[in-house]
N, C-alpha and C. Protein backbone atom coordinates (compact mmCIF):
# COMPACT_ATOMS: atom_id res chain seq x y z
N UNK A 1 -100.14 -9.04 95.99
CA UNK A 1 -100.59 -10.15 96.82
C UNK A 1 -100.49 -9.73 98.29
N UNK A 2 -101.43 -10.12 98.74
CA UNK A 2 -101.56 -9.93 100.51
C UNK A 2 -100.74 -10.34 101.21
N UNK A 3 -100.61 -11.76 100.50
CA UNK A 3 -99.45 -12.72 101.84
C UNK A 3 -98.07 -13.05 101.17
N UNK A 4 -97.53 -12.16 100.42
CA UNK A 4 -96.10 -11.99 100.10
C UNK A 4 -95.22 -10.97 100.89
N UNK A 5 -94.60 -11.74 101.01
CA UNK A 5 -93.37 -11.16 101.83
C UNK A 5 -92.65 -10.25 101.36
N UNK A 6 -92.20 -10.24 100.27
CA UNK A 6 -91.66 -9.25 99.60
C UNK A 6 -92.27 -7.95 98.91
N UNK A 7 -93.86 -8.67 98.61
CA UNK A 7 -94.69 -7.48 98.19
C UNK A 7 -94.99 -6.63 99.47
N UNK A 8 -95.20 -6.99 100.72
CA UNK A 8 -94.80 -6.23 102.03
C UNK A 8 -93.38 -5.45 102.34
N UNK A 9 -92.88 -6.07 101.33
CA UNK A 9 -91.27 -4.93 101.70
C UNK A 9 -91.73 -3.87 100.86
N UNK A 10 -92.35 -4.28 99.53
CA UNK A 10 -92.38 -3.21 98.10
C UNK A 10 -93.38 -1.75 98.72
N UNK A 11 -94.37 -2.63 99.65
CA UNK A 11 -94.89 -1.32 100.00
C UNK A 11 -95.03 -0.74 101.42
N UNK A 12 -93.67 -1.39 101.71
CA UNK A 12 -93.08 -0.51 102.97
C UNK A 12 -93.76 -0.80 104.45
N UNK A 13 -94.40 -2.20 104.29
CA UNK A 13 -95.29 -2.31 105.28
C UNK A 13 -93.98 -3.34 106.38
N UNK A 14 -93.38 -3.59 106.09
CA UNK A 14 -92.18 -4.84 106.57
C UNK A 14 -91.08 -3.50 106.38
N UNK A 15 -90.12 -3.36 107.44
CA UNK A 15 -89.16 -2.87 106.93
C UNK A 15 -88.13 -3.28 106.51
N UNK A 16 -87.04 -2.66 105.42
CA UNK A 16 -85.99 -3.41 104.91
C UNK A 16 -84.76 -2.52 104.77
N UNK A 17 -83.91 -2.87 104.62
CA UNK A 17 -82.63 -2.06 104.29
C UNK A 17 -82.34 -1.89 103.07
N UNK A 18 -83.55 -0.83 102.54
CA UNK A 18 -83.15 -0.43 101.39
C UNK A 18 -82.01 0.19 100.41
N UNK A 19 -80.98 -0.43 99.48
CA UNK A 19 -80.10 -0.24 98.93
C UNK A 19 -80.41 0.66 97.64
N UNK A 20 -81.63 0.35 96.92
CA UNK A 20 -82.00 1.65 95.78
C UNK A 20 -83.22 0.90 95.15
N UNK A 21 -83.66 2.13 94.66
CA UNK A 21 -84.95 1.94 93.99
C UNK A 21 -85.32 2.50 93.55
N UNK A 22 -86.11 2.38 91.89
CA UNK A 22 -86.66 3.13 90.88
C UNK A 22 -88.05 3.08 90.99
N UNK A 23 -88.90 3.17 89.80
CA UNK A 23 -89.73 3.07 89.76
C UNK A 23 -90.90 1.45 89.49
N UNK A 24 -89.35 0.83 89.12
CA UNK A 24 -90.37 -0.64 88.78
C UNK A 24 -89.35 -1.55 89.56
N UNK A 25 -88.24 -1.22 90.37
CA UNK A 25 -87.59 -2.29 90.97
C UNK A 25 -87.02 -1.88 92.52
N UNK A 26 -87.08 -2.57 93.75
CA UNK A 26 -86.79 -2.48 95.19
C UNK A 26 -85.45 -3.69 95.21
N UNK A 27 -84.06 -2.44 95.46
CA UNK A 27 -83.34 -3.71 96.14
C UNK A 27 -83.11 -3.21 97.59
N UNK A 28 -82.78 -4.22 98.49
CA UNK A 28 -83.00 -4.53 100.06
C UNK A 28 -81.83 -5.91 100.44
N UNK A 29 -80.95 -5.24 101.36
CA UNK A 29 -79.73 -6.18 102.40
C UNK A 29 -80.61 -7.58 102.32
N UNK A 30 -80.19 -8.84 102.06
CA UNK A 30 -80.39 -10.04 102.62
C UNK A 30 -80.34 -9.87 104.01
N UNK A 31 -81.69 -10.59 104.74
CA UNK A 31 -81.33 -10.65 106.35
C UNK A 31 -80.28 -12.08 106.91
N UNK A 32 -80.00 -12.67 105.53
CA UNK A 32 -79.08 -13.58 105.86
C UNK A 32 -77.59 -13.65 105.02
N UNK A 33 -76.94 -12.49 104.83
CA UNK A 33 -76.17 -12.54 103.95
C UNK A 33 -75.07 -13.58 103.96
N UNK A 34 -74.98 -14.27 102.15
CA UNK A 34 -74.16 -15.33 102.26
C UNK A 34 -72.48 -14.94 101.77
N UNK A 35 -72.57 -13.12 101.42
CA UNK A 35 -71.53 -12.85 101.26
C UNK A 35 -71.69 -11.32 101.60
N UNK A 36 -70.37 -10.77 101.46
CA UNK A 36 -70.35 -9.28 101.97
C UNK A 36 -71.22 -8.17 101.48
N UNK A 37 -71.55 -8.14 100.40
CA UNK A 37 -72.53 -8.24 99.54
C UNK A 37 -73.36 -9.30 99.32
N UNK A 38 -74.80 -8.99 99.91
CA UNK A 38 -76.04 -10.08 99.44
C UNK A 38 -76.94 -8.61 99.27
N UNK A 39 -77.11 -8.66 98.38
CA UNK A 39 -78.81 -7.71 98.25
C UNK A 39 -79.75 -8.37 97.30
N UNK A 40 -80.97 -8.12 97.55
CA UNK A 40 -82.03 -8.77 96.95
C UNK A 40 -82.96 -7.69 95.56
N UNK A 41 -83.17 -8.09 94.67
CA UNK A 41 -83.83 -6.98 93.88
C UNK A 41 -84.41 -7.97 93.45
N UNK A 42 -86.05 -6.69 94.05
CA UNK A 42 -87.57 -7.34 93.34
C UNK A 42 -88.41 -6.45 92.16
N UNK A 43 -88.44 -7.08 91.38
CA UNK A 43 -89.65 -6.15 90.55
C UNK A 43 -90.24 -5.82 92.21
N UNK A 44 -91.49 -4.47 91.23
CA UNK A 44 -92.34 -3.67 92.27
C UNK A 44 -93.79 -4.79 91.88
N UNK A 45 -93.75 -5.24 90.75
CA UNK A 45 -94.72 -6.09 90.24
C UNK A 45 -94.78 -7.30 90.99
N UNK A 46 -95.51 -8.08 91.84
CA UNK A 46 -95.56 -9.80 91.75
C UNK A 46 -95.30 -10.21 90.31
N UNK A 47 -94.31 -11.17 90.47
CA UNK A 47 -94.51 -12.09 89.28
C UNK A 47 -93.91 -13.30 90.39
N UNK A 48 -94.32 -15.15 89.97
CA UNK A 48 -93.56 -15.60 91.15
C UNK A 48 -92.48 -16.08 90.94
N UNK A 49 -91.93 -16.29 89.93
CA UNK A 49 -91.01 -16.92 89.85
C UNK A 49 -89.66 -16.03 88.58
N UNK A 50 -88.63 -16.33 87.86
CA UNK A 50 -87.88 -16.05 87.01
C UNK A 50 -88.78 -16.10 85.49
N UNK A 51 -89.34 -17.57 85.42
CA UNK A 51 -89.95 -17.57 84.01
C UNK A 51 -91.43 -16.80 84.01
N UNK A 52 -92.00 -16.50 85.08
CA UNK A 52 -93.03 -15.55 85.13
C UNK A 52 -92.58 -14.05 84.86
N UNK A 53 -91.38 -13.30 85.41
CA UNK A 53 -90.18 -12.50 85.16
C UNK A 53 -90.14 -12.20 83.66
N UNK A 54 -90.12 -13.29 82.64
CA UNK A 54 -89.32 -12.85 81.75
C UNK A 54 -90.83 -12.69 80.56
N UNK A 55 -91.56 -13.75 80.76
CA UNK A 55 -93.28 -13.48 80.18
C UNK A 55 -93.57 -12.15 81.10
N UNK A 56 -93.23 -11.20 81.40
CA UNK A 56 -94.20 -10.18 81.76
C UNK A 56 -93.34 -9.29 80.33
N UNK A 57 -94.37 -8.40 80.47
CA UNK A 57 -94.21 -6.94 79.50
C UNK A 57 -93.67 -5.72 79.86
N UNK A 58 -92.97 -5.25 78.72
CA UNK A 58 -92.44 -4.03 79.47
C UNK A 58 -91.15 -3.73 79.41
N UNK A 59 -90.20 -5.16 79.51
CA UNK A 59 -88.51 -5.15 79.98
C UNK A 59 -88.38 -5.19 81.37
N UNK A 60 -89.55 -5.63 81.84
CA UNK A 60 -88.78 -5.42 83.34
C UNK A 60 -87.84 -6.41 83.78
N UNK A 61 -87.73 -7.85 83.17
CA UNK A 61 -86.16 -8.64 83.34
C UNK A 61 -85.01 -7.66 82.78
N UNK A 62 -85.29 -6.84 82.45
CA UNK A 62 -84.16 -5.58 82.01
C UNK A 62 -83.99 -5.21 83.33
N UNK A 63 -85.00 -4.39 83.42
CA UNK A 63 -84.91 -3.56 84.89
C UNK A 63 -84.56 -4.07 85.73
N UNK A 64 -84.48 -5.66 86.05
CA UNK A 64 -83.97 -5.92 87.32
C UNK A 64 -82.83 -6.28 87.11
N UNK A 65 -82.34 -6.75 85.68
CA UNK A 65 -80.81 -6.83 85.66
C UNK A 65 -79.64 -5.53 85.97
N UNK A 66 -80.21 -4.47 85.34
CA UNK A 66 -79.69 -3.27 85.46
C UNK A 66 -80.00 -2.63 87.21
N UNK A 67 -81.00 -3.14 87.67
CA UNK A 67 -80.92 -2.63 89.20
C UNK A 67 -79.96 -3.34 89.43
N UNK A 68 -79.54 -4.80 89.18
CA UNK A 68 -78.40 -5.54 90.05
C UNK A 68 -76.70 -5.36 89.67
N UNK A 69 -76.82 -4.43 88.28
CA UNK A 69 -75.82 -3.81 88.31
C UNK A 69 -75.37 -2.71 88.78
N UNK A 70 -76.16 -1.58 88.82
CA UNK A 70 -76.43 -0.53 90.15
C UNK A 70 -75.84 -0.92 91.36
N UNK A 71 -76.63 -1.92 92.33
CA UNK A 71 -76.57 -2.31 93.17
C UNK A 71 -75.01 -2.70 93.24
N UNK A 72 -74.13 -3.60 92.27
CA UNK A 72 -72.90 -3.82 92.37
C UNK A 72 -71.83 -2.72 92.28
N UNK A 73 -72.24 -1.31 91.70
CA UNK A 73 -71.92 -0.27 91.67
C UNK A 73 -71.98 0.48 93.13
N UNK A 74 -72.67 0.69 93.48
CA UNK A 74 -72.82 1.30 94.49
C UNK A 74 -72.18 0.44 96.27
N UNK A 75 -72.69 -0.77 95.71
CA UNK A 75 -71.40 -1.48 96.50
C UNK A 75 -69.52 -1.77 96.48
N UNK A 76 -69.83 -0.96 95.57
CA UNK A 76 -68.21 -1.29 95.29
C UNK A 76 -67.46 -2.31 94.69
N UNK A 77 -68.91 -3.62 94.20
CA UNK A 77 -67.74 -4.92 93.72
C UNK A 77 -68.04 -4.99 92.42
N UNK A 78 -68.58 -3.69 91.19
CA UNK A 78 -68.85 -4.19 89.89
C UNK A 78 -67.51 -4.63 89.27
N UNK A 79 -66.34 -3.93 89.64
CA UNK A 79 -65.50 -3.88 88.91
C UNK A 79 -64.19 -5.05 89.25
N UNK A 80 -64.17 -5.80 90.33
CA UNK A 80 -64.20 -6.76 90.99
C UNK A 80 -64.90 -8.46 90.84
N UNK A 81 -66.41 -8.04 90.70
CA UNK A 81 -66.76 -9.16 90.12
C UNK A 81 -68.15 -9.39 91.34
N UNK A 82 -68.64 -9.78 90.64
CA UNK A 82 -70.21 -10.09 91.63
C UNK A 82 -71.11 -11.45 90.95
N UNK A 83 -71.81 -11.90 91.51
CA UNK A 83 -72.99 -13.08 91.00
C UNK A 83 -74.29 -12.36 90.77
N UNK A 84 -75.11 -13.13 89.86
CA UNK A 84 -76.17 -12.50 90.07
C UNK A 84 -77.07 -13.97 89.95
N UNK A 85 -78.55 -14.51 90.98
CA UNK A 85 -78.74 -15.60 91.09
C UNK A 85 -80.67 -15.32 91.13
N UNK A 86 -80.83 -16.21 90.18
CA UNK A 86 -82.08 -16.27 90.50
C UNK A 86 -82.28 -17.76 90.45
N UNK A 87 -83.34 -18.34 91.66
CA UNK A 87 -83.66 -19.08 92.64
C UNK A 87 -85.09 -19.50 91.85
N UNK A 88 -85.10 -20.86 91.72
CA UNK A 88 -86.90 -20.58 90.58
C UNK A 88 -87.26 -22.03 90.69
N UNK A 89 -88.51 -21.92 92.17
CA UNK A 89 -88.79 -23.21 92.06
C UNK A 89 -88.24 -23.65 93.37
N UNK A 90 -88.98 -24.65 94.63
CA UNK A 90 -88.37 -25.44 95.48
C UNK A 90 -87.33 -25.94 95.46
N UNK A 91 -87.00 -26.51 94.24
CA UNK A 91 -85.92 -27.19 94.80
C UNK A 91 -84.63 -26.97 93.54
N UNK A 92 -84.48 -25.48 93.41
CA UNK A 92 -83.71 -24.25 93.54
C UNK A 92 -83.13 -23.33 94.73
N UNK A 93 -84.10 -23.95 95.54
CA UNK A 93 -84.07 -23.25 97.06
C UNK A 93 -84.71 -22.13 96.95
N UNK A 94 -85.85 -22.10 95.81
CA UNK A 94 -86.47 -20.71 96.21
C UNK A 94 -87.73 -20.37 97.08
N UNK A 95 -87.50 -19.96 98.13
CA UNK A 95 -88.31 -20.37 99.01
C UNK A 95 -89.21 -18.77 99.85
N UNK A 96 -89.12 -17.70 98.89
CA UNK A 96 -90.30 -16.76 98.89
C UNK A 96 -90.73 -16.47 97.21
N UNK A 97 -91.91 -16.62 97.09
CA UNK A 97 -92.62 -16.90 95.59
C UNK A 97 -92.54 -15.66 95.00
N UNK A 98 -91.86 -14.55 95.37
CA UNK A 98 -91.80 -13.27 94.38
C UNK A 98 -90.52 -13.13 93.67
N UNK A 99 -90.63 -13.25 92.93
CA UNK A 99 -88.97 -13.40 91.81
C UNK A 99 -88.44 -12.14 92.28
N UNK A 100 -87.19 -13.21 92.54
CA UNK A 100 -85.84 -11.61 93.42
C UNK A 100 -84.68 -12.16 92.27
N UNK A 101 -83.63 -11.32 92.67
CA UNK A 101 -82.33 -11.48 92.00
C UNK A 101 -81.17 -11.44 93.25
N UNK A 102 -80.85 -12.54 93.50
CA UNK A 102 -79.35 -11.79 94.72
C UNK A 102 -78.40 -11.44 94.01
N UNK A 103 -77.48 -10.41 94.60
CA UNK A 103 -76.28 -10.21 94.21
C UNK A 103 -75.42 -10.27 94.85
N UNK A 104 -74.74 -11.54 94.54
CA UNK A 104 -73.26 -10.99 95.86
C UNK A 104 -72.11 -11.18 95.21
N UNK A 105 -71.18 -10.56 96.35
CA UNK A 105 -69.88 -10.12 95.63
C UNK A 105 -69.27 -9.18 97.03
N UNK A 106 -68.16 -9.62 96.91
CA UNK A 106 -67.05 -8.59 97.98
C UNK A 106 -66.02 -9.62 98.58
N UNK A 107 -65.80 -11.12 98.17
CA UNK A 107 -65.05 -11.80 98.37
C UNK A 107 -65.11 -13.04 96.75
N UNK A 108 -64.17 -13.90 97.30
CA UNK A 108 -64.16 -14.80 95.72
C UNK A 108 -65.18 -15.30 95.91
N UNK A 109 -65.73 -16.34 94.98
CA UNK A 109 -66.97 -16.75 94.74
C UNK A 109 -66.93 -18.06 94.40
N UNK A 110 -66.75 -19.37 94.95
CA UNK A 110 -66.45 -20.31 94.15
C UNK A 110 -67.73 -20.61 93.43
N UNK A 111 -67.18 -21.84 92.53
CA UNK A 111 -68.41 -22.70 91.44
C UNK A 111 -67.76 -23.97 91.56
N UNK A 112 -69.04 -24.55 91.76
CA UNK A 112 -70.64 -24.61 91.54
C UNK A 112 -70.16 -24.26 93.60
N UNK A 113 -71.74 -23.37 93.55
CA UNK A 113 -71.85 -23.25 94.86
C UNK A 113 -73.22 -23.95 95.82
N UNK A 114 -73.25 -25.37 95.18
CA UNK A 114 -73.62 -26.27 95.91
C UNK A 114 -74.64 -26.89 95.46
């Protein structure tokens, strides 16, 4: 898509603080992190939402679970403890249409977080 924001990170046209990336998934620093750890992991695919995510083919709701364990690896909080959140839908608060995954983790975490 032209006017996605995130599909502009995927192909490098927006820059981002890229944390790792394979071949079917981009994770990238939150520019608003809500914890010491916030990173974002997108399929490389548009899909817009979580349940669009899991109807695609392939495993790629695999792939992005396993990027967001990576990602907690390489940050240092797998073993510690991390969230993993997908946002699906307005009033989820998801408010860019390309299905991401946050991960955060590097302090406690309460529940329900709001």
């Amino acid at each position: 898509m032209t006017d996605c924001l995130f599909c502009k990170i995927v192909a490098k046209e927006i820059p981002a603080t890229i944390v790792y990336e394979n071949d079917s998934t981009l994770a990238f620093r939150d520019i608003n992190p809500q914890a010491p750890t916030h990173v974002l992991v997108v399929p490389r695919e548009h899909h817009a939402n979580a349940r669009a995510l899991a109807e695609a083919d392939g495993g790629l709701a695999d792939e992005v679970l396993k990027t967001a364990h990576t990602v907690a690896e390489l940050d240092g909080v797998a073993d510690s403890g991390y969230r993993v959140v997908f946002n699906t839908g307005p009033d989820a608060g998801q408010t860019v249409f390309h299905v991401h995954a946050h991960v955060l983790g590097g302090r406690s975490l309460t529940w329900p977080p709001g």
